[in-house]
N, C-alpha and C. Protein backbone atom coordinates (compact mmCIF):
# COMPACT_ATOMS: atom_id res chain seq x y z
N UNK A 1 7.59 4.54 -8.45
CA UNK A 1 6.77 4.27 -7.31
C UNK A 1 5.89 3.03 -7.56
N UNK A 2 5.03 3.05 -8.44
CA UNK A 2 4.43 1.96 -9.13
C UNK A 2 5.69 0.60 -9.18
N UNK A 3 6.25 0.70 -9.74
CA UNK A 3 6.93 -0.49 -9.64
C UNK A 3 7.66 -0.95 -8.59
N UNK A 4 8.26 -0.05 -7.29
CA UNK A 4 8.24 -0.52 -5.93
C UNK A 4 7.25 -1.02 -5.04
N UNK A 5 6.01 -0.76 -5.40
CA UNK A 5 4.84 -1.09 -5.03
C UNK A 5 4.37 -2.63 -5.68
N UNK A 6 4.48 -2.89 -6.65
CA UNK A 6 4.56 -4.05 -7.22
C UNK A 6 5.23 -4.98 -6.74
N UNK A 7 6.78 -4.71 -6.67
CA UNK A 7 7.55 -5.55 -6.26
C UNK A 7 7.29 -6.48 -4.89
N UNK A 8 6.71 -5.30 -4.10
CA UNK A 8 6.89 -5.07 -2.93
C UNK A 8 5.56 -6.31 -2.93
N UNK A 9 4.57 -6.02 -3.52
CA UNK A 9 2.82 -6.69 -3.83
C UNK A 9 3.56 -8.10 -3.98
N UNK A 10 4.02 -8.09 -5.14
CA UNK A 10 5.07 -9.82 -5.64
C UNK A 10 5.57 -10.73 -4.25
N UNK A 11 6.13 -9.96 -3.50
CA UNK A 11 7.12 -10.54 -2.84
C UNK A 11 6.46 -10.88 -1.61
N UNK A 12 5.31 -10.39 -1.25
CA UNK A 12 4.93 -10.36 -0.22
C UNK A 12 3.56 -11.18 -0.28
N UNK A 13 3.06 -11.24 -1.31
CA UNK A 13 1.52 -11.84 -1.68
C UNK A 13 1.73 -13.46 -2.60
N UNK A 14 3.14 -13.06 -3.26
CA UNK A 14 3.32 -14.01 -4.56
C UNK A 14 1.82 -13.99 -5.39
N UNK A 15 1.27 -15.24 -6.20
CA UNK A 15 0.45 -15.23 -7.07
C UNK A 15 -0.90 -14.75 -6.10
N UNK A 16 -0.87 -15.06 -4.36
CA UNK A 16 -2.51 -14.84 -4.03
C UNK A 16 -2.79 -13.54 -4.31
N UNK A 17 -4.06 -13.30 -3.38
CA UNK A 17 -5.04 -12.02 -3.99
C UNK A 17 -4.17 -11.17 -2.62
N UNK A 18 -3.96 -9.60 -2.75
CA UNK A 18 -3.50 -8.61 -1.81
C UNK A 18 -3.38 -7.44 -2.18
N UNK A 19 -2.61 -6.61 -1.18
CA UNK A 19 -2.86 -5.45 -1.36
C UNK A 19 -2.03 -4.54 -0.86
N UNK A 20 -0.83 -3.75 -1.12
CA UNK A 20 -0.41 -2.68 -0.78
C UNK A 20 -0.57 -1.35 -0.92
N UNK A 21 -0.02 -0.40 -0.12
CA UNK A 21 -0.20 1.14 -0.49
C UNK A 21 1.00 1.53 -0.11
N UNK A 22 1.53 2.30 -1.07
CA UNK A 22 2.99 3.13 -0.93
C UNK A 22 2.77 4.65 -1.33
N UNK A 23 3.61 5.14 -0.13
CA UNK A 23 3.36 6.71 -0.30
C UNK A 23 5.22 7.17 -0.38
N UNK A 24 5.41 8.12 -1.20
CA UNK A 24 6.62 8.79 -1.75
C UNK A 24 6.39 9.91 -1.08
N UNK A 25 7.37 10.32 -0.04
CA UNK A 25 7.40 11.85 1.11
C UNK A 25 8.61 12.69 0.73
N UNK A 26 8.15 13.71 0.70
CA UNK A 26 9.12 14.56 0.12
C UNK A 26 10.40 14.78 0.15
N UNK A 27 11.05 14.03 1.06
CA UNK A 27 12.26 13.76 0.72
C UNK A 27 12.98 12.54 0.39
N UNK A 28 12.04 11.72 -0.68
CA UNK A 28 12.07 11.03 -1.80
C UNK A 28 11.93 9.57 -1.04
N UNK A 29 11.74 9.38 0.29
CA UNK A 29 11.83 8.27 0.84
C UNK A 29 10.09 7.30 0.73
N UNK A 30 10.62 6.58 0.94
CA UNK A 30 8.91 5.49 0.44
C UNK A 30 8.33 4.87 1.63
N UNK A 31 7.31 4.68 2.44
CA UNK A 31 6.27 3.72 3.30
C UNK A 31 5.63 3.20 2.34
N UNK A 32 5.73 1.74 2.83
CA UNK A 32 4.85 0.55 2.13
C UNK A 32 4.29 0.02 3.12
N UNK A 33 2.76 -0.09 2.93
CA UNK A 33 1.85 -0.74 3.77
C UNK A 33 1.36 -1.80 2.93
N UNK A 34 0.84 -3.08 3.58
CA UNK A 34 -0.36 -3.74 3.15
C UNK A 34 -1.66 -3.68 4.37
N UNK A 35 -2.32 -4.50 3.20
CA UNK A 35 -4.18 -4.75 3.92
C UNK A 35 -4.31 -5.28 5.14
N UNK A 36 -4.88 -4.75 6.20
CA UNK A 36 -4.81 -5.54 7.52
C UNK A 36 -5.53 -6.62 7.35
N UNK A 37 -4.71 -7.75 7.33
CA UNK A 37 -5.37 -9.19 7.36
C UNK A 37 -6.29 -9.74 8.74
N UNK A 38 -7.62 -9.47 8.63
CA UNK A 38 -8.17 -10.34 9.77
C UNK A 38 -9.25 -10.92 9.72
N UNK A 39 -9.66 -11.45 10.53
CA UNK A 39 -11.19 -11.98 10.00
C UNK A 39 -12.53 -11.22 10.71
N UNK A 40 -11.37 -10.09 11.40
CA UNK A 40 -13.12 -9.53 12.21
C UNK A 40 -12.95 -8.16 10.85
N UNK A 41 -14.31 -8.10 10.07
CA UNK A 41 -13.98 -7.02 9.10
C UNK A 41 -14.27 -5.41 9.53
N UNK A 42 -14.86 -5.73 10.91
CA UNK A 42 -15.18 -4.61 11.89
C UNK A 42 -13.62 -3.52 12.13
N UNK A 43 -12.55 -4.33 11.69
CA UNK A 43 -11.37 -3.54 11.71
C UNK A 43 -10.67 -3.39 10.61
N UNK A 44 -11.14 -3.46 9.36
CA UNK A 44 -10.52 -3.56 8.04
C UNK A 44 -10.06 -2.55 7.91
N UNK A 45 -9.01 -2.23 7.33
CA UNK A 45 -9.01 -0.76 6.85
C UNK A 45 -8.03 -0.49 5.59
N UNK A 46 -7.71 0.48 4.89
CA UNK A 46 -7.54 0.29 3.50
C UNK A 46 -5.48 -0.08 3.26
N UNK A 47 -5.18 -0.55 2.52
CA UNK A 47 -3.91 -0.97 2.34
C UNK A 47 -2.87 0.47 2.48
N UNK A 48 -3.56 1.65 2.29
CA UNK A 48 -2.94 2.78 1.95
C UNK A 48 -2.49 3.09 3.75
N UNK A 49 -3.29 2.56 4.44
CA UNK A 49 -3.38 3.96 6.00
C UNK A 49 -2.42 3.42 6.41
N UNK A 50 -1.83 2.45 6.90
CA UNK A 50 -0.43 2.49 7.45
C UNK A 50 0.58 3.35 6.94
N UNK A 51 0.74 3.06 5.67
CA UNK A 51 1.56 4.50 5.25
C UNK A 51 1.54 5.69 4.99
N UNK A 52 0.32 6.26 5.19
CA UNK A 52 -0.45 7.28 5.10
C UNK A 52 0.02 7.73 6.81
N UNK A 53 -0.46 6.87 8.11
CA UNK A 53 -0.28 7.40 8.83
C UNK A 53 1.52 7.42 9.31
N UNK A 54 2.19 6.75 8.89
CA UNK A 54 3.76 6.69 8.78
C UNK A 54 4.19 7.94 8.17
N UNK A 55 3.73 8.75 6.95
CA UNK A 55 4.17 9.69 6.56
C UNK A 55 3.69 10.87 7.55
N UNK A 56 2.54 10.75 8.11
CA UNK A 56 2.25 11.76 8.98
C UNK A 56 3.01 11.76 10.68
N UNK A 57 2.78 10.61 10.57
CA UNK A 57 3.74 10.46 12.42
C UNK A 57 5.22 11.31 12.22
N UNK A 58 5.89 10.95 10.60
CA UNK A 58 7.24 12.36 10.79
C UNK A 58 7.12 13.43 10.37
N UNK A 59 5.36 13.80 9.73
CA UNK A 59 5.36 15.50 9.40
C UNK A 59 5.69 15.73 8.11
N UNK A 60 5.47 14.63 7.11
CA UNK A 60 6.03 14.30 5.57
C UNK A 60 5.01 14.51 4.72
N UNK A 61 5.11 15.49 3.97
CA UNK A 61 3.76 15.62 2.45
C UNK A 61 4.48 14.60 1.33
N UNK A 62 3.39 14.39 1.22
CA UNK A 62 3.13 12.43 0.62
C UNK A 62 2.29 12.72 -0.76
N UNK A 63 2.92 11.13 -1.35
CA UNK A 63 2.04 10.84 -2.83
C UNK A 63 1.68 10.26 -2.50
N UNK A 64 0.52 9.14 -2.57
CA UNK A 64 -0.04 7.89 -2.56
C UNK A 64 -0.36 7.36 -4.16
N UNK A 65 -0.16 5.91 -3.81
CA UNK A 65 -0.10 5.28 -4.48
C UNK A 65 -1.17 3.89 -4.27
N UNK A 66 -1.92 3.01 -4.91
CA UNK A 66 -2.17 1.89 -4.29
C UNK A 66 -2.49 1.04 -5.21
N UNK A 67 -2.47 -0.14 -4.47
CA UNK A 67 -1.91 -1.25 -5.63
C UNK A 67 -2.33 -2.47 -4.76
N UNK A 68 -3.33 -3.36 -5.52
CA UNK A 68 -3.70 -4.45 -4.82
C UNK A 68 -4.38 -5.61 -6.69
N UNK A 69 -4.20 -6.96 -5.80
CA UNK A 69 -3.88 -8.19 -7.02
C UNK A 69 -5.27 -8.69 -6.34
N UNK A 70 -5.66 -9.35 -7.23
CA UNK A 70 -6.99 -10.33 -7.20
C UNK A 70 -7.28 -11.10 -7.81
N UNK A 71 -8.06 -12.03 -8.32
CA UNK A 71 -8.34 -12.83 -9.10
C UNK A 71 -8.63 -12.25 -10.81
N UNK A 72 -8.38 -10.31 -11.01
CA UNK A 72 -8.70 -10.07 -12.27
C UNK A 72 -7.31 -9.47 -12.50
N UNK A 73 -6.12 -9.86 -11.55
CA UNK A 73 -4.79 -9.16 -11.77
C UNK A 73 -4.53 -7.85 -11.04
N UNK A 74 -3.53 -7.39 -11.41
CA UNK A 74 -2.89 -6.04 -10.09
C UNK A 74 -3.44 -4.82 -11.19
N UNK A 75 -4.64 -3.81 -10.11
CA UNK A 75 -4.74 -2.58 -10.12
C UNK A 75 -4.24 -1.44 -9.63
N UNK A 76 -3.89 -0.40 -10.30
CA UNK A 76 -3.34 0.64 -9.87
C UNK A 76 -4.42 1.92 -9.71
N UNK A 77 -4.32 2.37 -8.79
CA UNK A 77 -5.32 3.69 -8.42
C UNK A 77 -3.88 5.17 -7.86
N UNK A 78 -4.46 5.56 -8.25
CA UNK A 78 -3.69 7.44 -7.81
C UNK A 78 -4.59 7.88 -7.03
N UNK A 79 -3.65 9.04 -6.24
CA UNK A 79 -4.70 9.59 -5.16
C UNK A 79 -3.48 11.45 -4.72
């Protein structure tokens, strides 16, 4: 999971700063979200909830995962 999440961070961010969240649903399938990019921060919300709410729109018990790069390198958090 971690390392689809990475990949996924790589390919989509390359070297800038970002942020995905990937959740694993019980029948082994994966949602990958990133960070809603905008400039009003009145709507920010965390890299995880798109896929958070993707696993719930089909009724799926979920892992989360999240994974975001910055200027001190890519962190991993569990949840």
């Amino acid at each position: 999971m971690y390392e689809k999440a990475v990949a996924f961070l790589n390919q989509r961010y390359g070297i800038h700063s970002g942020g995905v969240g990937i959740v694993r649903v019980d029948t082994g399938e994966y949602y990958i979200s990133v960070w809603n990019e905008t400039l009003n921060s009145c709507v920010d919300l965390c890299a995880e909830t798109g896929a958070i709410l993707e696993a719930h729109k089909y009724n799926k018990k979920s892992r989360i995962h999240c994974v975001s790069q910055g200027m001190m390198g890519v962190k991993k958090s569990r949840f």
